[in-house]
N, C-alpha and C. Protein backbone atom coordinates (compact mmCIF):
# COMPACT_ATOMS: atom_id res chain seq x y z
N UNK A 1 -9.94 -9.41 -23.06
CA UNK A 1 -9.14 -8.78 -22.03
C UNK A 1 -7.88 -8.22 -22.65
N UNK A 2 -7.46 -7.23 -22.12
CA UNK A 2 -6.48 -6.62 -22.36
C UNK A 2 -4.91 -7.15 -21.55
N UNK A 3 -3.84 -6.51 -21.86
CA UNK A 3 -2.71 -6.70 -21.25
C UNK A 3 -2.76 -5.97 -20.17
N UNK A 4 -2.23 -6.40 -18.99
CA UNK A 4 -2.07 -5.79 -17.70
C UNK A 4 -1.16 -5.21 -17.23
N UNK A 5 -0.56 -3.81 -17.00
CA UNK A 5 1.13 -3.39 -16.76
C UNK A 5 1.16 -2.51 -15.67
N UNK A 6 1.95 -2.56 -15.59
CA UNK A 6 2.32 -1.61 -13.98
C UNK A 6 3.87 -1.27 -13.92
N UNK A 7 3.46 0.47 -13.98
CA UNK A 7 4.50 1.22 -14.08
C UNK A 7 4.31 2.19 -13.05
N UNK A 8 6.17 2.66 -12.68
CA UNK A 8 6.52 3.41 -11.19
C UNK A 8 6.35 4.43 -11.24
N UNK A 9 5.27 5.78 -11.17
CA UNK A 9 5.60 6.89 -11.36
C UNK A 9 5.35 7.88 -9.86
N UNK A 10 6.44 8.11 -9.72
CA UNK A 10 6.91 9.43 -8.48
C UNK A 10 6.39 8.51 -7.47
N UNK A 11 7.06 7.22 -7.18
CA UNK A 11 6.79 6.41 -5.69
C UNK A 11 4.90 6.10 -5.48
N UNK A 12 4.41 5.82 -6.91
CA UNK A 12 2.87 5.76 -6.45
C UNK A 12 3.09 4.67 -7.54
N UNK A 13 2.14 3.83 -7.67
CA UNK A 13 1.57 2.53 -8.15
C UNK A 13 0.84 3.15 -9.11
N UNK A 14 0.82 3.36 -10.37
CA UNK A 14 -0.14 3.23 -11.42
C UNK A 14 -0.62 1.65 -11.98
N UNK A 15 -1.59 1.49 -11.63
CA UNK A 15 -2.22 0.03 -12.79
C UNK A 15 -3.20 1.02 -13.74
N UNK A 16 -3.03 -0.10 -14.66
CA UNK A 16 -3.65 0.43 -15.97
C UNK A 16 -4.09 -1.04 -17.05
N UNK A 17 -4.90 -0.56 -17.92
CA UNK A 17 -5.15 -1.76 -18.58
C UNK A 17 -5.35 -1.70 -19.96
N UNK A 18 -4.55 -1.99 -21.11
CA UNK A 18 -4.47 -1.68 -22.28
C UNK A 18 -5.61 -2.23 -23.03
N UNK A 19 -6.23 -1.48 -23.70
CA UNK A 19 -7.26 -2.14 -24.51
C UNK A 19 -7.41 -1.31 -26.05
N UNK A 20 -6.78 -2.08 -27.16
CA UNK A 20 -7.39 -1.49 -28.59
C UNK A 20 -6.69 -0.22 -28.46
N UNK A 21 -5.47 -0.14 -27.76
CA UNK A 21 -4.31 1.67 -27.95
C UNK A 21 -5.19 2.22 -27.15
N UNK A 22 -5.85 1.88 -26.41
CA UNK A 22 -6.52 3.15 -25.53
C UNK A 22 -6.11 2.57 -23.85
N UNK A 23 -5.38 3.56 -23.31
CA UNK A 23 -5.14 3.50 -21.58
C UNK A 23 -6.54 3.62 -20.73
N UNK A 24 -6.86 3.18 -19.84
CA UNK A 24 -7.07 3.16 -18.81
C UNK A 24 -6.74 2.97 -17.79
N UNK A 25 -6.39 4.03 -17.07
CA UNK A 25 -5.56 4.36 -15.55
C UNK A 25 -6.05 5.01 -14.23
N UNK A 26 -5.97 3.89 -13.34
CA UNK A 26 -6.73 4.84 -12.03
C UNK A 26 -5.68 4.43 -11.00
N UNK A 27 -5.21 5.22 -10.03
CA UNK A 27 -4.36 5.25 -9.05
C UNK A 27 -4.77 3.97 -7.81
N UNK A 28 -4.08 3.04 -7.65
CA UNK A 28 -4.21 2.15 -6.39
C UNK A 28 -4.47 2.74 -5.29
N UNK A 29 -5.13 2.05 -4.10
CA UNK A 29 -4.97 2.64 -2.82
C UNK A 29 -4.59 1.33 -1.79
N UNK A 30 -3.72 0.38 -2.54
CA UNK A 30 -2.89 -0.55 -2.28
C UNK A 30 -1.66 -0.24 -1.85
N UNK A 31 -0.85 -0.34 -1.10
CA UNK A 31 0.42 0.14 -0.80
C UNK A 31 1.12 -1.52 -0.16
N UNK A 32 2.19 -2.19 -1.17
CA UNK A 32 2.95 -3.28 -0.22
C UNK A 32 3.83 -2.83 0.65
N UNK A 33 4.07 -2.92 1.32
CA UNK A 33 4.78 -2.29 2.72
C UNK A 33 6.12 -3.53 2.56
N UNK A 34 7.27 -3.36 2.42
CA UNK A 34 8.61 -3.68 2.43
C UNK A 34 9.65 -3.26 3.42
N UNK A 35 10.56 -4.10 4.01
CA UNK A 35 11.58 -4.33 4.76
C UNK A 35 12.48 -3.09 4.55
N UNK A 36 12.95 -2.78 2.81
CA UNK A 36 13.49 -2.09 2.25
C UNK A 36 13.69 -0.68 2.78
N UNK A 37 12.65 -0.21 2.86
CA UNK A 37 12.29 1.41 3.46
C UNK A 37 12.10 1.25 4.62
N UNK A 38 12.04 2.46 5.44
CA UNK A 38 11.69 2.80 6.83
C UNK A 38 9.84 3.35 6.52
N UNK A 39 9.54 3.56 8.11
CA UNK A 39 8.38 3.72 8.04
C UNK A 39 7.71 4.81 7.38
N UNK A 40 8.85 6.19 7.70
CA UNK A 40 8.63 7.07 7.49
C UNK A 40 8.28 7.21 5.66
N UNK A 41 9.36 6.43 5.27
CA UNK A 41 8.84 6.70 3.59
C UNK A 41 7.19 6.09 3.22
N UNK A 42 6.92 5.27 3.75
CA UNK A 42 5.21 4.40 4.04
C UNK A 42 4.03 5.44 4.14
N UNK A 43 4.84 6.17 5.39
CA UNK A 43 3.84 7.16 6.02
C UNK A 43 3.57 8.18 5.04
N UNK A 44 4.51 8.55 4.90
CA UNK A 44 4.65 9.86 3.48
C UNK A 44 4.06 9.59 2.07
N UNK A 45 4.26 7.70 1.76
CA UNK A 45 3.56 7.74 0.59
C UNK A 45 2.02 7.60 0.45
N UNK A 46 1.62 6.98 2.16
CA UNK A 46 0.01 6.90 2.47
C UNK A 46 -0.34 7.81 2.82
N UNK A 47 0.14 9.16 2.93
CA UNK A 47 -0.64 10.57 2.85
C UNK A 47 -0.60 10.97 1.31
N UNK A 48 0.32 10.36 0.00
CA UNK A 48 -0.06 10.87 -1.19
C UNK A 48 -1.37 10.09 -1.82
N UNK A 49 -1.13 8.95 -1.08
CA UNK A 49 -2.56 8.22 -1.69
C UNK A 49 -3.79 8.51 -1.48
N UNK A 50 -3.50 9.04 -0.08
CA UNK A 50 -4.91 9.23 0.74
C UNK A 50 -5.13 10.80 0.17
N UNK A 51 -4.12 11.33 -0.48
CA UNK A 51 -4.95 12.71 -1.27
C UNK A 51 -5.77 12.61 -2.63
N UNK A 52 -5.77 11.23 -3.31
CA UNK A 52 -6.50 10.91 -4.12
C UNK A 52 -7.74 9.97 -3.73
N UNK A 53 -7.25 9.14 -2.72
CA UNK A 53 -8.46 7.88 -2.38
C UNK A 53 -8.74 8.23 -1.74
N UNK A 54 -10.18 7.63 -1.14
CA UNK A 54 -10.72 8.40 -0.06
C UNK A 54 -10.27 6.62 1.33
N UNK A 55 -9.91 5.87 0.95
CA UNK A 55 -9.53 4.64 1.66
C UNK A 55 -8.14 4.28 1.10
N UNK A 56 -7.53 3.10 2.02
CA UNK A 56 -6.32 2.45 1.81
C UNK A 56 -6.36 1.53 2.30
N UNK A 57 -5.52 0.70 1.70
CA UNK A 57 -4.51 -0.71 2.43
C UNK A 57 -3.55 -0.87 2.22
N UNK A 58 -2.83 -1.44 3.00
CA UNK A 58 -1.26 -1.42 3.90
C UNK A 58 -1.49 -3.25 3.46
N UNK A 59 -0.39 -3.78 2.89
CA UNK A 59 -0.31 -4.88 2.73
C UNK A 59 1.10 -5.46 3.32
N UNK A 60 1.20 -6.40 4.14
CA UNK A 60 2.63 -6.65 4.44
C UNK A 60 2.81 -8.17 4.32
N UNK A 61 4.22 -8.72 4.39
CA UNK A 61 4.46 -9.74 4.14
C UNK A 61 5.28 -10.17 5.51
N UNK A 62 5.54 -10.92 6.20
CA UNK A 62 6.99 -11.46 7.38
C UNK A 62 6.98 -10.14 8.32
N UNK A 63 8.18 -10.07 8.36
CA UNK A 63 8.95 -8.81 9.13
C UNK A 63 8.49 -7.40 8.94
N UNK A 64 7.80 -7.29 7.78
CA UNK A 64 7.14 -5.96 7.03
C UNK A 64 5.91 -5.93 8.04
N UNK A 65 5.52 -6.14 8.15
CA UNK A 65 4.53 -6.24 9.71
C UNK A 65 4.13 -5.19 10.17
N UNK A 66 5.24 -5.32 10.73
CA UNK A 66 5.48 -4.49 12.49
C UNK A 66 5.90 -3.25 11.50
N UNK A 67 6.18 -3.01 10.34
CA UNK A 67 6.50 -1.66 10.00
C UNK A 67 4.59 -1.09 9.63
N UNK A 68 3.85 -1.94 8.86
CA UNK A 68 2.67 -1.48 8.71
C UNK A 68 1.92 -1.24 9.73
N UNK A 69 1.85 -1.99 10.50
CA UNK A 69 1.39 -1.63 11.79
C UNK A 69 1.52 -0.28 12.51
N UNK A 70 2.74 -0.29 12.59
CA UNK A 70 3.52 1.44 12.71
C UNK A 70 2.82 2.32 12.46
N UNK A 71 3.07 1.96 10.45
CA UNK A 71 2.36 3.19 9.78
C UNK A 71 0.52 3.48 10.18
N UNK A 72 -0.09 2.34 10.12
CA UNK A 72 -1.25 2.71 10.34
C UNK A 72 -1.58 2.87 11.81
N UNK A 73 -0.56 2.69 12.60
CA UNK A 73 -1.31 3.22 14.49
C UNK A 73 -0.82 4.84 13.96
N UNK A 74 0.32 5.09 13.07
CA UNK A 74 0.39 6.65 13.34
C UNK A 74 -0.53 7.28 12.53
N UNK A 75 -1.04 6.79 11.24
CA UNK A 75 -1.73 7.56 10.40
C UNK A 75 -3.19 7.81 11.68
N UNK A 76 -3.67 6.93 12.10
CA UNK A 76 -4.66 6.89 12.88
C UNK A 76 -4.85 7.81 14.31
N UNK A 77 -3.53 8.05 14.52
CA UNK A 77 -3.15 8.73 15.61
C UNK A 77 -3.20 9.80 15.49
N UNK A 78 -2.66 10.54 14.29
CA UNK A 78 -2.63 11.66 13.90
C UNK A 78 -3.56 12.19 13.15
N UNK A 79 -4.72 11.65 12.84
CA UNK A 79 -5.87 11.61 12.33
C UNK A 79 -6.25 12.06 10.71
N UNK A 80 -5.59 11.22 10.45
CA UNK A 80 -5.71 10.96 8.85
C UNK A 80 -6.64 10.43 8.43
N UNK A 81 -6.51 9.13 9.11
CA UNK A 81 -7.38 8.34 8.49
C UNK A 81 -8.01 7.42 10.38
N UNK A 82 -9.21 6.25 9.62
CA UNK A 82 -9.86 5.60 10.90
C UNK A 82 -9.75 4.03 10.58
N UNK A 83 -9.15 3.19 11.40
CA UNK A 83 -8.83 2.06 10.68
C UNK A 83 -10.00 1.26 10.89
N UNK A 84 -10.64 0.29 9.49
CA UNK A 84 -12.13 -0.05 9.56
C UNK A 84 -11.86 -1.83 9.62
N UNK A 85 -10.48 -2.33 9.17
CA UNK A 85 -10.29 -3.86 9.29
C UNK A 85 -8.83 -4.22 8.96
N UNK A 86 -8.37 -5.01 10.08
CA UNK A 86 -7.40 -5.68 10.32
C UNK A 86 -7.83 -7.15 9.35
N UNK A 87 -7.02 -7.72 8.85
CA UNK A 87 -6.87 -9.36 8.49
C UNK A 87 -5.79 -9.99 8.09
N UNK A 88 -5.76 -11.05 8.81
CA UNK A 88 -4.41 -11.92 8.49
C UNK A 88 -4.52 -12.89 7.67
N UNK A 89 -3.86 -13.63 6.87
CA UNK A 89 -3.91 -14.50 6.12
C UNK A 89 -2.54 -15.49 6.04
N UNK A 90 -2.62 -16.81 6.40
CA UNK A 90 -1.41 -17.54 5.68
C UNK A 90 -1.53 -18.53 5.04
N UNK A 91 -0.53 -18.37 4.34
CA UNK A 91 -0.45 -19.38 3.19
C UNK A 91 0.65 -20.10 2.56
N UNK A 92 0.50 -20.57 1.56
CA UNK A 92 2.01 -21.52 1.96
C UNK A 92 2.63 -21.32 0.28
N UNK A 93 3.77 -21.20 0.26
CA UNK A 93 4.20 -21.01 -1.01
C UNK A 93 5.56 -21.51 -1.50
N UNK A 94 5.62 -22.08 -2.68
CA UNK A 94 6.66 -22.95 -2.60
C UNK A 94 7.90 -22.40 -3.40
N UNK A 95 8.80 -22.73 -2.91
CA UNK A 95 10.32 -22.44 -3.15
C UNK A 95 11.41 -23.25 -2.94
N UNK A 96 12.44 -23.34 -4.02
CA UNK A 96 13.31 -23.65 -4.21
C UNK A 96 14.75 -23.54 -3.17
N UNK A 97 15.42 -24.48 -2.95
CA UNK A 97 16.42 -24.10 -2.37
C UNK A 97 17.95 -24.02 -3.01
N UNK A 98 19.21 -24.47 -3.15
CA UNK A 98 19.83 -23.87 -3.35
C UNK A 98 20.57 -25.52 -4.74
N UNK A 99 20.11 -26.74 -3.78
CA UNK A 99 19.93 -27.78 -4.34
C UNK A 99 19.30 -28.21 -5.58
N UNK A 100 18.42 -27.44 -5.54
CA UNK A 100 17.21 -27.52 -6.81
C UNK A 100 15.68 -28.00 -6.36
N UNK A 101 15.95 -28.24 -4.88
CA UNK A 101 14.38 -29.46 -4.13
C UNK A 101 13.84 -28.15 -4.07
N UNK A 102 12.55 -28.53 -3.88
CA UNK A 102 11.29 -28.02 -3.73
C UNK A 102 10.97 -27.82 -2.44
N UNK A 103 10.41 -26.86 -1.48
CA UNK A 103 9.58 -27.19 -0.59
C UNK A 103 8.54 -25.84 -0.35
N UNK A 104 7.62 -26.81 0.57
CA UNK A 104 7.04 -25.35 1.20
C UNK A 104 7.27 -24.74 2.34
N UNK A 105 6.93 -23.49 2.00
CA UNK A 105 6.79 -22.42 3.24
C UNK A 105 5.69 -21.63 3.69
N UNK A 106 5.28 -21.35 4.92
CA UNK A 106 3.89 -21.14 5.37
C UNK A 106 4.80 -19.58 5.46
N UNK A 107 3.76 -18.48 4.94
CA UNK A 107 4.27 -17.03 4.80
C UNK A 107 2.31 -16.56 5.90
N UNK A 108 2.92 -15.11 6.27
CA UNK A 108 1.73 -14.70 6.97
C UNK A 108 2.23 -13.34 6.13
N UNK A 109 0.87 -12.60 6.11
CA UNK A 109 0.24 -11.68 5.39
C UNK A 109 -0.62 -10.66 6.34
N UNK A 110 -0.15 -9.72 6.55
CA UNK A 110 -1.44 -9.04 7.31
C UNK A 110 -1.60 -7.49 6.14
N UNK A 111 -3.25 -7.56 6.36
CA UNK A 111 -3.87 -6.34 5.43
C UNK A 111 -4.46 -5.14 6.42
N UNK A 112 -4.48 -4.27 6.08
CA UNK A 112 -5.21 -3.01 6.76
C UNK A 112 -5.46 -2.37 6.16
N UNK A 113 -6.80 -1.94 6.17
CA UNK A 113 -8.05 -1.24 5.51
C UNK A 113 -8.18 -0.22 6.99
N UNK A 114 -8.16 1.06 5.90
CA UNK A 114 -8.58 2.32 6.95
C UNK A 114 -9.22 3.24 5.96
N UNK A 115 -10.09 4.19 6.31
CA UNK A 115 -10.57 5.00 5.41
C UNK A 115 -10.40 6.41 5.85
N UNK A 116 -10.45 7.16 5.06
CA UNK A 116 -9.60 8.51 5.46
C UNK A 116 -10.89 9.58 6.35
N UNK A 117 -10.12 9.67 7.15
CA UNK A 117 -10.82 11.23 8.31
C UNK A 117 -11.27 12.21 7.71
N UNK A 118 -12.69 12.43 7.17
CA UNK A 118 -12.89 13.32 6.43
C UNK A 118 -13.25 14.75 7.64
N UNK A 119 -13.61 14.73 8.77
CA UNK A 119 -13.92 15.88 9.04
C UNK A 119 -12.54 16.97 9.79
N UNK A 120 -11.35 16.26 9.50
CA UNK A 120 -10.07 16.80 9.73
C UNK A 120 -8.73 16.81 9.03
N UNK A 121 -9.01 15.63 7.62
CA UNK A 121 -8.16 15.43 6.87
C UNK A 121 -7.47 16.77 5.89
N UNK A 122 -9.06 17.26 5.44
CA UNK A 122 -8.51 18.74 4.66
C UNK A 122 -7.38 19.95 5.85
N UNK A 123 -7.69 20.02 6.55
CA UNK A 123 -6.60 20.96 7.86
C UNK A 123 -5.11 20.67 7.48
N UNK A 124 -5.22 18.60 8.15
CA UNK A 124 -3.94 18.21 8.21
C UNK A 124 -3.24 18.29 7.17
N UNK A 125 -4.07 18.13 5.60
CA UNK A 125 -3.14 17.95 4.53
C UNK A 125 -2.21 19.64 4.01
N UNK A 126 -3.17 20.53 5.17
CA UNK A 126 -2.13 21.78 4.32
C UNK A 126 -1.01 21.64 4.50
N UNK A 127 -0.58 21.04 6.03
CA UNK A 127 0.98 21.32 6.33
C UNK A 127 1.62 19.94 5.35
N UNK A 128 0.86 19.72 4.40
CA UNK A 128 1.88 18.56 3.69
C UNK A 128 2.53 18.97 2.86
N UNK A 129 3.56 19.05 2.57
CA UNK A 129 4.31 19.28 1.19
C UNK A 129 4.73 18.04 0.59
N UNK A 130 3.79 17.84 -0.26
CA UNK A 130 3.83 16.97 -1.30
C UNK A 130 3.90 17.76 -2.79
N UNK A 131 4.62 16.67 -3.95
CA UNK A 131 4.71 17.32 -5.32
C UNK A 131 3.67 17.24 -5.84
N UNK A 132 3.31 18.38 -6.56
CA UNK A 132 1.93 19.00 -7.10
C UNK A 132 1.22 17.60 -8.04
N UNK A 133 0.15 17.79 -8.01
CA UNK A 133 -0.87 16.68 -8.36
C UNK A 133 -0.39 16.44 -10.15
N UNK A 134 -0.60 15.24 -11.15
CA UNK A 134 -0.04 15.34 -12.16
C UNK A 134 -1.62 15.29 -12.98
């Protein structure tokens, strides 16, 4: 096995996997959905993904939620894409407090899997202005 790295280029997720000086790189159609940004930046980056993948997932953590959710009732709305599975997951993960003790915490996770609208997606994507493909 090779080394595993992940680098930021133009707000998209490259994974890649080093093997013997030779790259191998294929674009995610993973997106973690964060508190950080508004929806709108989500929305905008799951129409650059969805111009390479033909599917996605919206991964959220807590409060990030209700923003994925967002994004995928609008991508769906506006007919991008068709959402094929909802799933939640929790789990418990442990952390430190300020003391040095240990404890756990039960975190929830929700995923969304949608796959992209092919018999209307090519239309919608003209009015996109996105930066040219690399």
């Amino acid at each position: 096995m090779g080394n595993w790295f992940k680098t930021k280029v133009s707000d998209c997720k490259i994974f890649g996997m080093q093997t013997s000086g030779e790259q191998s790189q294929r674009r995610s159609n993973v997106i973690q959905i964060s508190t950080r940004r508004d929806r709108r930046f989500f929305l905008y980056l799951s129409k650059l993904v969805l111009r390479d993948c033909t599917s996605i997932e919206l991964h959220a953590l807590g409060e990030a939620i209700s923003i994925a959710v967002n994004v995928a009732e609008q991508l769906d709305r506006l007919g991008y894409v068709r959402i094929t599975k909802i799933e939640t997951l929790t789990f418990e993960s442990e952390q430190k407090n300020r003391d040095g003790r240990t404890f756990n915490r039960k975190k929830v996770k929700l995923i969304i899997q949608a796959a992209r609208s092919e018999e209307n997606f090519n239309n919608l994507m003209k009015d996109f202005k996105a930066p040219p493909k690399k």
